[in-house]
PDB file of N, CA and C in Angstrom:
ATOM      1  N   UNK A   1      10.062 -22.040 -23.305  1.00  0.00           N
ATOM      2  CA  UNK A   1      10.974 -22.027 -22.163  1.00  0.00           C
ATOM      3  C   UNK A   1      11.418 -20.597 -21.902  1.00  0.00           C
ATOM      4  N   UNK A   2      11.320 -20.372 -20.687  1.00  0.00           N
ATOM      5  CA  UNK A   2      11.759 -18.668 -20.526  1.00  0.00           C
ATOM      6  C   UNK A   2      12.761 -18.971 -19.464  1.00  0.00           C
ATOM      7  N   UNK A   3      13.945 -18.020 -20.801  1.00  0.00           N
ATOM      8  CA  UNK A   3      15.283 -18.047 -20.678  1.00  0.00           C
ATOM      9  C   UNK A   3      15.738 -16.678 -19.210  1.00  0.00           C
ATOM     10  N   UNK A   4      14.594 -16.131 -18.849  1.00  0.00           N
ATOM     11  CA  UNK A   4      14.620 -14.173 -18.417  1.00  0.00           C
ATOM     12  C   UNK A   4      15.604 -14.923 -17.174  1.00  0.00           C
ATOM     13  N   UNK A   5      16.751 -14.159 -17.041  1.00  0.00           N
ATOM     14  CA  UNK A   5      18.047 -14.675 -15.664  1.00  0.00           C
ATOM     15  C   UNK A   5      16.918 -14.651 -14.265  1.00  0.00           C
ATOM     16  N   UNK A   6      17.206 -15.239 -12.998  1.00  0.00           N
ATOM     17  CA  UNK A   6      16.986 -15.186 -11.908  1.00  0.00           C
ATOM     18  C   UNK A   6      17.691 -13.949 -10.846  1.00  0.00           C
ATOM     19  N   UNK A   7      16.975 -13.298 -10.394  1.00  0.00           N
ATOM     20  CA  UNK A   7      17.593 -11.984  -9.183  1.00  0.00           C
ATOM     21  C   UNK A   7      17.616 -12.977  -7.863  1.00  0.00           C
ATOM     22  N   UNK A   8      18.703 -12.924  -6.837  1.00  0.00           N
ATOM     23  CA  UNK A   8      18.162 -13.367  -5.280  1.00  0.00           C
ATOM     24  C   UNK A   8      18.561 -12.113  -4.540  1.00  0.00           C
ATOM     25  N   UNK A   9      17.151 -11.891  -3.695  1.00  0.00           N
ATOM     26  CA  UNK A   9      17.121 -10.654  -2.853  1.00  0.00           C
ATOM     27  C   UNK A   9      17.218 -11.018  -1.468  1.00  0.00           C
ATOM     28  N   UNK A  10      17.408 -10.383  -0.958  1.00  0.00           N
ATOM     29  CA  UNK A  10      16.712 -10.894   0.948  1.00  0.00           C
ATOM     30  C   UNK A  10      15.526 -10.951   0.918  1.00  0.00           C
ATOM     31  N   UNK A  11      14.667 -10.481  -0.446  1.00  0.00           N
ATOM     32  CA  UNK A  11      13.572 -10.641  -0.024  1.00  0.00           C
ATOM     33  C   UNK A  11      12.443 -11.733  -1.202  1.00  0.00           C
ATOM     34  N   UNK A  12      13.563 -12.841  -1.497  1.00  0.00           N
ATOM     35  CA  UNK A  12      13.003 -13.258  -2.389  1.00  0.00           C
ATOM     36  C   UNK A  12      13.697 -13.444  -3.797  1.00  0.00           C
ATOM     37  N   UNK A  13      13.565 -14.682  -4.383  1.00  0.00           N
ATOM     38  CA  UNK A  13      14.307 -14.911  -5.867  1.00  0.00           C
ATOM     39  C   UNK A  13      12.991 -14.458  -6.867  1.00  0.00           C
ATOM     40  N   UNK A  14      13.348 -13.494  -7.781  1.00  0.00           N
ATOM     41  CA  UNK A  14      12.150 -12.745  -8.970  1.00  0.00           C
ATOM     42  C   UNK A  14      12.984 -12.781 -10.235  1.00  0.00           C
ATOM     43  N   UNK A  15      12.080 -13.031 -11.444  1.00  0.00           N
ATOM     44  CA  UNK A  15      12.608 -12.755 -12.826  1.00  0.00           C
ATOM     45  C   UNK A  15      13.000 -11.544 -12.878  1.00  0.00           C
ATOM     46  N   UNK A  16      14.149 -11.067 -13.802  1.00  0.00           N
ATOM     47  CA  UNK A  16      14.228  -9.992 -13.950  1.00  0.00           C
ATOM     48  C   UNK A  16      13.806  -9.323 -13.907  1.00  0.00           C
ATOM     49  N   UNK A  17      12.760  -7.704 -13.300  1.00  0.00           N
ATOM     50  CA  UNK A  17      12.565  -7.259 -14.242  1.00  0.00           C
ATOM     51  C   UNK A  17      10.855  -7.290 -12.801  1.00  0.00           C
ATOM     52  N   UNK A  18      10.826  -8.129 -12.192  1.00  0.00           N
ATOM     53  CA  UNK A  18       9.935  -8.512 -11.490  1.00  0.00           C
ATOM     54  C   UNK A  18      10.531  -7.789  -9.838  1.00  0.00           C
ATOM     55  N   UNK A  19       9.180  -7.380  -9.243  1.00  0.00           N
ATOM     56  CA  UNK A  19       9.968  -7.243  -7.875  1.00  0.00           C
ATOM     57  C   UNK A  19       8.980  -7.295  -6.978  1.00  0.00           C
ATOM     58  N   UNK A  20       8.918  -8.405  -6.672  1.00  0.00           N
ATOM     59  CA  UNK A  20       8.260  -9.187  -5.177  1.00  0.00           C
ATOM     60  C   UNK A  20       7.744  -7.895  -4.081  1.00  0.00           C
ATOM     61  N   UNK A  21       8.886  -7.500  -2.975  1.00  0.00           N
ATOM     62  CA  UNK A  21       8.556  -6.356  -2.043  1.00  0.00           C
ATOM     63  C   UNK A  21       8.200  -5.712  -2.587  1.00  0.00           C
ATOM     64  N   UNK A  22       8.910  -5.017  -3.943  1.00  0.00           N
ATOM     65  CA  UNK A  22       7.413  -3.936  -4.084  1.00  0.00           C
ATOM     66  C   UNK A  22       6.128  -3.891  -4.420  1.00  0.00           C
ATOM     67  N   UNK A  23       5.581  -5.285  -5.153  1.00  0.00           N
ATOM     68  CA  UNK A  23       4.665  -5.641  -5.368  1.00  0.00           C
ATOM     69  C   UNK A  23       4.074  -5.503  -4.027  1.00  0.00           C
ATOM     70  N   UNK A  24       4.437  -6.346  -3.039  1.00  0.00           N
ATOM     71  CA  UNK A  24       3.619  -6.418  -1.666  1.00  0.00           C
ATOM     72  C   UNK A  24       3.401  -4.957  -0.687  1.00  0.00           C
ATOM     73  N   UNK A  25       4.552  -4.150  -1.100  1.00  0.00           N
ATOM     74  CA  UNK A  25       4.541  -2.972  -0.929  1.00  0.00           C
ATOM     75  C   UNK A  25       2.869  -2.227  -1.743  1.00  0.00           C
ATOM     76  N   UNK A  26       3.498  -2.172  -2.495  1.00  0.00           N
ATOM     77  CA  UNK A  26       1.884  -1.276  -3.452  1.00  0.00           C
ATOM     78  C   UNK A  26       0.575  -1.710  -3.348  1.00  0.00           C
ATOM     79  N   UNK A  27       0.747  -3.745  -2.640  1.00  0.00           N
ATOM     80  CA  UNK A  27      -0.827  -4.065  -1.734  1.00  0.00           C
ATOM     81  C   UNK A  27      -1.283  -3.410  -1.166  1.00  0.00           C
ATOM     82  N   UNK A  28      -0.347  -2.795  -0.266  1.00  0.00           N
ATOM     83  CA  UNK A  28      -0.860  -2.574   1.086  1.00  0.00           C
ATOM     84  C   UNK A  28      -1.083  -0.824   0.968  1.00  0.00           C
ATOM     85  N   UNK A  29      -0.084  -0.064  -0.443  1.00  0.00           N
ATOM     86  CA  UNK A  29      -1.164   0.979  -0.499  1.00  0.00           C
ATOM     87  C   UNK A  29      -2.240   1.086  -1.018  1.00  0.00           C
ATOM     88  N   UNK A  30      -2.330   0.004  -1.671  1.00  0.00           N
ATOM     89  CA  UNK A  30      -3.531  -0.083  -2.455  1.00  0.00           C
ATOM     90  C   UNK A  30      -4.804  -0.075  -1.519  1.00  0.00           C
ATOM     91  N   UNK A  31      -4.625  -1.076  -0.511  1.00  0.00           N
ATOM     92  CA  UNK A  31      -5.191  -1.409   0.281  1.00  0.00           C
ATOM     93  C   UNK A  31      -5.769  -0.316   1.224  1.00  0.00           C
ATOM     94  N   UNK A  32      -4.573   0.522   1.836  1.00  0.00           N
ATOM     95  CA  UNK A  32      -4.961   1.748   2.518  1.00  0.00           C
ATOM     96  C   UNK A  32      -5.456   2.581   1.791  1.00  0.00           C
ATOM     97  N   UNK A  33      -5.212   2.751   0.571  1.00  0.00           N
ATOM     98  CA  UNK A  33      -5.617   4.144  -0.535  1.00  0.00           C
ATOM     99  C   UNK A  33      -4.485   5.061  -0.093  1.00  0.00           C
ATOM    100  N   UNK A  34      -3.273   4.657  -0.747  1.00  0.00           N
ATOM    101  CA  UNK A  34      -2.253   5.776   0.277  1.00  0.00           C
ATOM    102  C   UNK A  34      -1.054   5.790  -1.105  1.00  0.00           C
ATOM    103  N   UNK A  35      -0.517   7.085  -1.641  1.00  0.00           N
ATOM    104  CA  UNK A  35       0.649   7.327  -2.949  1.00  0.00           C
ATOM    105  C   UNK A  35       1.844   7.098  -1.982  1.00  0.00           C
ATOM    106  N   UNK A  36       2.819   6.892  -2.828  1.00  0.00           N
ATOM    107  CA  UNK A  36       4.196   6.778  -2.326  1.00  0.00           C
ATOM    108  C   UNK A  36       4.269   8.238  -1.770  1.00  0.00           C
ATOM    109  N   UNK A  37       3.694   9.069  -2.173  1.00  0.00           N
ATOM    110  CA  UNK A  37       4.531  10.552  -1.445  1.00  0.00           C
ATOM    111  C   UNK A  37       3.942  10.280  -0.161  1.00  0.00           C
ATOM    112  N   UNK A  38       2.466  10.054   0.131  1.00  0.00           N
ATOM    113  CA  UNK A  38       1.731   9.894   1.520  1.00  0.00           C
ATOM    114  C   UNK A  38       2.824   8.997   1.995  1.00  0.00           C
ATOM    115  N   UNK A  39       3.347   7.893   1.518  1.00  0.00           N
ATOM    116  CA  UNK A  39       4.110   6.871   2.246  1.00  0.00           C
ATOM    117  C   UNK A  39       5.413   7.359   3.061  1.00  0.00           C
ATOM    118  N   UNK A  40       5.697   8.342   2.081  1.00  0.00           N
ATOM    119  CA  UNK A  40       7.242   8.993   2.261  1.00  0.00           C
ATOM    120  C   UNK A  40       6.696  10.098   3.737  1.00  0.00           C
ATOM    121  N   UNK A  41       5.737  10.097   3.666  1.00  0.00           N
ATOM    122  CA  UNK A  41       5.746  11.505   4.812  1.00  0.00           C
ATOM    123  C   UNK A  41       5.316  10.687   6.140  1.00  0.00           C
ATOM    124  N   UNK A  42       4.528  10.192   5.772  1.00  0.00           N
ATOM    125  CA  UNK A  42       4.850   8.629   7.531  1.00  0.00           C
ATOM    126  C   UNK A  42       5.926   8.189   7.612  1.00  0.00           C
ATOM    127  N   UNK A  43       6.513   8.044   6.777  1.00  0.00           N
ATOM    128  CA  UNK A  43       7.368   7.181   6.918  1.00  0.00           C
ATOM    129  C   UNK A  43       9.358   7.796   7.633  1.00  0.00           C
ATOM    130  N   UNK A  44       8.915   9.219   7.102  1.00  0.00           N
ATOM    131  CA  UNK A  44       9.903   9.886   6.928  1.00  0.00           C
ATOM    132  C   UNK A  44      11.137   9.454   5.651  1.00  0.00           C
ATOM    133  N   UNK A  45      10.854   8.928   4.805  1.00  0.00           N
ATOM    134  CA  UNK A  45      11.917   8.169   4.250  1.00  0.00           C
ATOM    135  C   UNK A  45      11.074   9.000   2.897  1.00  0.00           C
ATOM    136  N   UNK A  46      12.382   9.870   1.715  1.00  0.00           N
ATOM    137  CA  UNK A  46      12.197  10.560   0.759  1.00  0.00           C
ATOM    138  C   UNK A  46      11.289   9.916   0.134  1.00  0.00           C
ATOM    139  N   UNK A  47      10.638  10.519  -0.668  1.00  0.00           N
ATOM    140  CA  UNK A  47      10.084   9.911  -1.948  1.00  0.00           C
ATOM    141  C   UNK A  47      10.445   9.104  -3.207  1.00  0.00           C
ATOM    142  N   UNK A  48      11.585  10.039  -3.368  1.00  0.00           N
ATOM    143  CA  UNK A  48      12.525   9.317  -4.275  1.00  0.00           C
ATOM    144  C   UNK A  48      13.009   7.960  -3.609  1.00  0.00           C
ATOM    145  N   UNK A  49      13.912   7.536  -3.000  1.00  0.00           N
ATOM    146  CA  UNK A  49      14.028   6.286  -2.016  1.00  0.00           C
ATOM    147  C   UNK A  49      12.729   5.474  -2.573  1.00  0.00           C
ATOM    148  N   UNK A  50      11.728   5.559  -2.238  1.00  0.00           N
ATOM    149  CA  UNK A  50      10.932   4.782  -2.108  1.00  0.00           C
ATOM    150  C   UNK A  50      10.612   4.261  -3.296  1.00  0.00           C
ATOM    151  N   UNK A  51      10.912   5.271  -4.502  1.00  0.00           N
ATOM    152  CA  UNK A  51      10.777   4.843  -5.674  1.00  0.00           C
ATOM    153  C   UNK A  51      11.825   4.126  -6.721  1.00  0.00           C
ATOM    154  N   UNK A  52      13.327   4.369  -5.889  1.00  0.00           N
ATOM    155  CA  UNK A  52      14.219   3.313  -6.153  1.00  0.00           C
ATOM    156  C   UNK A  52      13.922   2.144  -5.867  1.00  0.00           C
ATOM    157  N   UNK A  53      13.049   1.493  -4.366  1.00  0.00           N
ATOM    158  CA  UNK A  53      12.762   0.294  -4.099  1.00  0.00           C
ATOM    159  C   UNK A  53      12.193  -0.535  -5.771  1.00  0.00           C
ATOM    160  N   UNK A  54      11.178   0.525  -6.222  1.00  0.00           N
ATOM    161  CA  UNK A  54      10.070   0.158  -6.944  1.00  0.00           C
ATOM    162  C   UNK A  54      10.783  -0.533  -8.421  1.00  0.00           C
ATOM    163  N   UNK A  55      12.260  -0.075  -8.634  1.00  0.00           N
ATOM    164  CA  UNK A  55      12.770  -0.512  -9.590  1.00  0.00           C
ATOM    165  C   UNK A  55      14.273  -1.630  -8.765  1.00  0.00           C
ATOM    166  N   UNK A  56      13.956  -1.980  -7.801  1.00  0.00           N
ATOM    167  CA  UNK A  56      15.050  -2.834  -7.279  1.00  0.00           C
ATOM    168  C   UNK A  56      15.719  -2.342  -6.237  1.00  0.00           C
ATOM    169  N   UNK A  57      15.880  -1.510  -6.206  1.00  0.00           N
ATOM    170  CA  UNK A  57      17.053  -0.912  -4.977  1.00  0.00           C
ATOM    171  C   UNK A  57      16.315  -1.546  -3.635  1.00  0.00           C
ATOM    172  N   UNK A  58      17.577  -2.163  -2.726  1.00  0.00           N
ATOM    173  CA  UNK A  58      16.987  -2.630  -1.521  1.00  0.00           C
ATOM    174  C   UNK A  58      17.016  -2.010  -0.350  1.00  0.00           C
ATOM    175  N   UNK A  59      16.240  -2.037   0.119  1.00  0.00           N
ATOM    176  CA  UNK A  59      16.276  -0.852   1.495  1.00  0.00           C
ATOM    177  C   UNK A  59      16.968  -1.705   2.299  1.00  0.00           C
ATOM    178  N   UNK A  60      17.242  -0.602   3.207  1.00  0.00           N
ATOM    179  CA  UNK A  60      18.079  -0.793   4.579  1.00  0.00           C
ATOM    180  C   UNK A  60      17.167  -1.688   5.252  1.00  0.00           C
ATOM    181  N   UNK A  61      17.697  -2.467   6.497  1.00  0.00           N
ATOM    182  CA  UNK A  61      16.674  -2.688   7.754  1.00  0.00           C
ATOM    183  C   UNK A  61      15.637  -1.481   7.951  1.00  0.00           C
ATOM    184  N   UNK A  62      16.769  -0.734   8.293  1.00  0.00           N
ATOM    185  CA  UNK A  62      15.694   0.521   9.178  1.00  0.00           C
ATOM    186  C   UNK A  62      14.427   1.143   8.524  1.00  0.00           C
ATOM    187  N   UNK A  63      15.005   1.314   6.645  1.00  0.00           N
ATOM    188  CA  UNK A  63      13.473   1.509   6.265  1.00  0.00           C
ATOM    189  C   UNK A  63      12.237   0.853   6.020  1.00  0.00           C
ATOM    190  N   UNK A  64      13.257  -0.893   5.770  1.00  0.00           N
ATOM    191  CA  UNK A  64      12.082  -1.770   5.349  1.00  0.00           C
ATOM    192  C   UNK A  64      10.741  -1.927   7.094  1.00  0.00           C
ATOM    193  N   UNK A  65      11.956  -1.706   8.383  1.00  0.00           N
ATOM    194  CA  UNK A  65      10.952  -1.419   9.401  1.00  0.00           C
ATOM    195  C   UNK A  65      10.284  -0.205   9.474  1.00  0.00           C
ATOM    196  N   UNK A  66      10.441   0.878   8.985  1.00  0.00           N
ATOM    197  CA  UNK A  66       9.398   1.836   9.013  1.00  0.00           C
ATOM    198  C   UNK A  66       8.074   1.552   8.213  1.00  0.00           C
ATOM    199  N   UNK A  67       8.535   1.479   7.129  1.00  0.00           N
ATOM    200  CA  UNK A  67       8.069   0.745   5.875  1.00  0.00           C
ATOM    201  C   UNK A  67       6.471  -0.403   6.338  1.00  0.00           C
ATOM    202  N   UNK A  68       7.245  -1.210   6.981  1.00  0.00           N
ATOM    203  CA  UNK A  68       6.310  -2.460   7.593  1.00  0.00           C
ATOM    204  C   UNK A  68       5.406  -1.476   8.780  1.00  0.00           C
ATOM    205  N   UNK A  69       6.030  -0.701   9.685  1.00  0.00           N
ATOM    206  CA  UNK A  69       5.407  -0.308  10.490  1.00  0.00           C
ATOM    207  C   UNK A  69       4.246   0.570  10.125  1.00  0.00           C
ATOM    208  N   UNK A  70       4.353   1.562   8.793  1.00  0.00           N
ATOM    209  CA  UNK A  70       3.850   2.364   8.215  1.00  0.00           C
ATOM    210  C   UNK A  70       2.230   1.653   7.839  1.00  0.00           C
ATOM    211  N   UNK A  71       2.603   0.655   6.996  1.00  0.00           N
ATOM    212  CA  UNK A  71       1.842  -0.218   6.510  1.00  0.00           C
ATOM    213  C   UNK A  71       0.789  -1.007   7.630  1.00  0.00           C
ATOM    214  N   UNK A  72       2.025  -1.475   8.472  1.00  0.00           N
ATOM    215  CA  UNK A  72       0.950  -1.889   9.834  1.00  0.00           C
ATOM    216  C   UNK A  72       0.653  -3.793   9.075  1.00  0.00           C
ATOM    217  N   UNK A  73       2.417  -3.931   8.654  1.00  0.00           N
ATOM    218  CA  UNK A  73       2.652  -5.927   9.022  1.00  0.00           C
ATOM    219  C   UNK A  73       4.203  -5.908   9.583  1.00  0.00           C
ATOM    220  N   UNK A  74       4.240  -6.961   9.460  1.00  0.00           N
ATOM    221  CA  UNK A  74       5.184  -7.317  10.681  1.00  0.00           C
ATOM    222  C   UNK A  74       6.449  -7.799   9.149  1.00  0.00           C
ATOM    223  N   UNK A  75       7.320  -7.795   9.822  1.00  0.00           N
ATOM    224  CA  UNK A  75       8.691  -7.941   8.862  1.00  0.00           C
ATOM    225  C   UNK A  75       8.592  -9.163   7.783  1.00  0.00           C
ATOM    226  N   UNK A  76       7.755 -10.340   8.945  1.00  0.00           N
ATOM    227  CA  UNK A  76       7.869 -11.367   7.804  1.00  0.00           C
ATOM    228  C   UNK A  76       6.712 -11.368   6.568  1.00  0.00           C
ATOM    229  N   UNK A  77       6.212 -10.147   6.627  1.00  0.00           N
ATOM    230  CA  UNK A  77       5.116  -9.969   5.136  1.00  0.00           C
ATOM    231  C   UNK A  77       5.724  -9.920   4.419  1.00  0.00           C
ATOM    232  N   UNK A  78       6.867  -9.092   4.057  1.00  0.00           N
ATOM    233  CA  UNK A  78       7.791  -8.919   3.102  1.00  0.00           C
ATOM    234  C   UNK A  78       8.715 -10.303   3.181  1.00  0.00           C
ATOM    235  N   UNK A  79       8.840 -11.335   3.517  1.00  0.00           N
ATOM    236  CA  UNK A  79       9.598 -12.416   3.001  1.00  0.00           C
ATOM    237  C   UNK A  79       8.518 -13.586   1.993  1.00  0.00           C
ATOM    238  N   UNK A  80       9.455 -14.088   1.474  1.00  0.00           N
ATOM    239  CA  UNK A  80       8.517 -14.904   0.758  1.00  0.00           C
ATOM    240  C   UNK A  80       7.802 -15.868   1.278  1.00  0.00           C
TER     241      UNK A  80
END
């Protein structure tokens, strides 16, 4: 039985420790062949930022829409 607590995000309930958007996030660089710094310079949004997402921190609207736009999906990719 795994005891690990439950997180609820806007973008999704994840085990601790687990993080959904950024997972779906790092698809889609994966996908393009593109580093968080490439991400940060489309995107205009620091590098660092982007790498708080990667450990939980939740972005604003405004970046998760750059973010989506960058990527090239639409807002509801990032919901569960």
């Amino acid at each position: 039985m795994n005891l690990t607590p439950l997180k609820t995000t806007k973008f999704g309930t994840t085990q601790e420790g687990d993080n959904m958007l950024w997972d779906k996030i790092q698809k889609r660089l994966d996908e393009y062949n593109l580093t968080v710094y490439k991400l940060s310079k489309i995107t205009g949004i620091r590098d660092q930022t982007l790498r708080n997402y990667k450990t939980g921190t939740e972005p604003s609207f405004k970046n998760i829409c750059k973010i989506a736009d960058a990527l090239n999906v639409n807002l509801d990719y990032f919901r569960d």
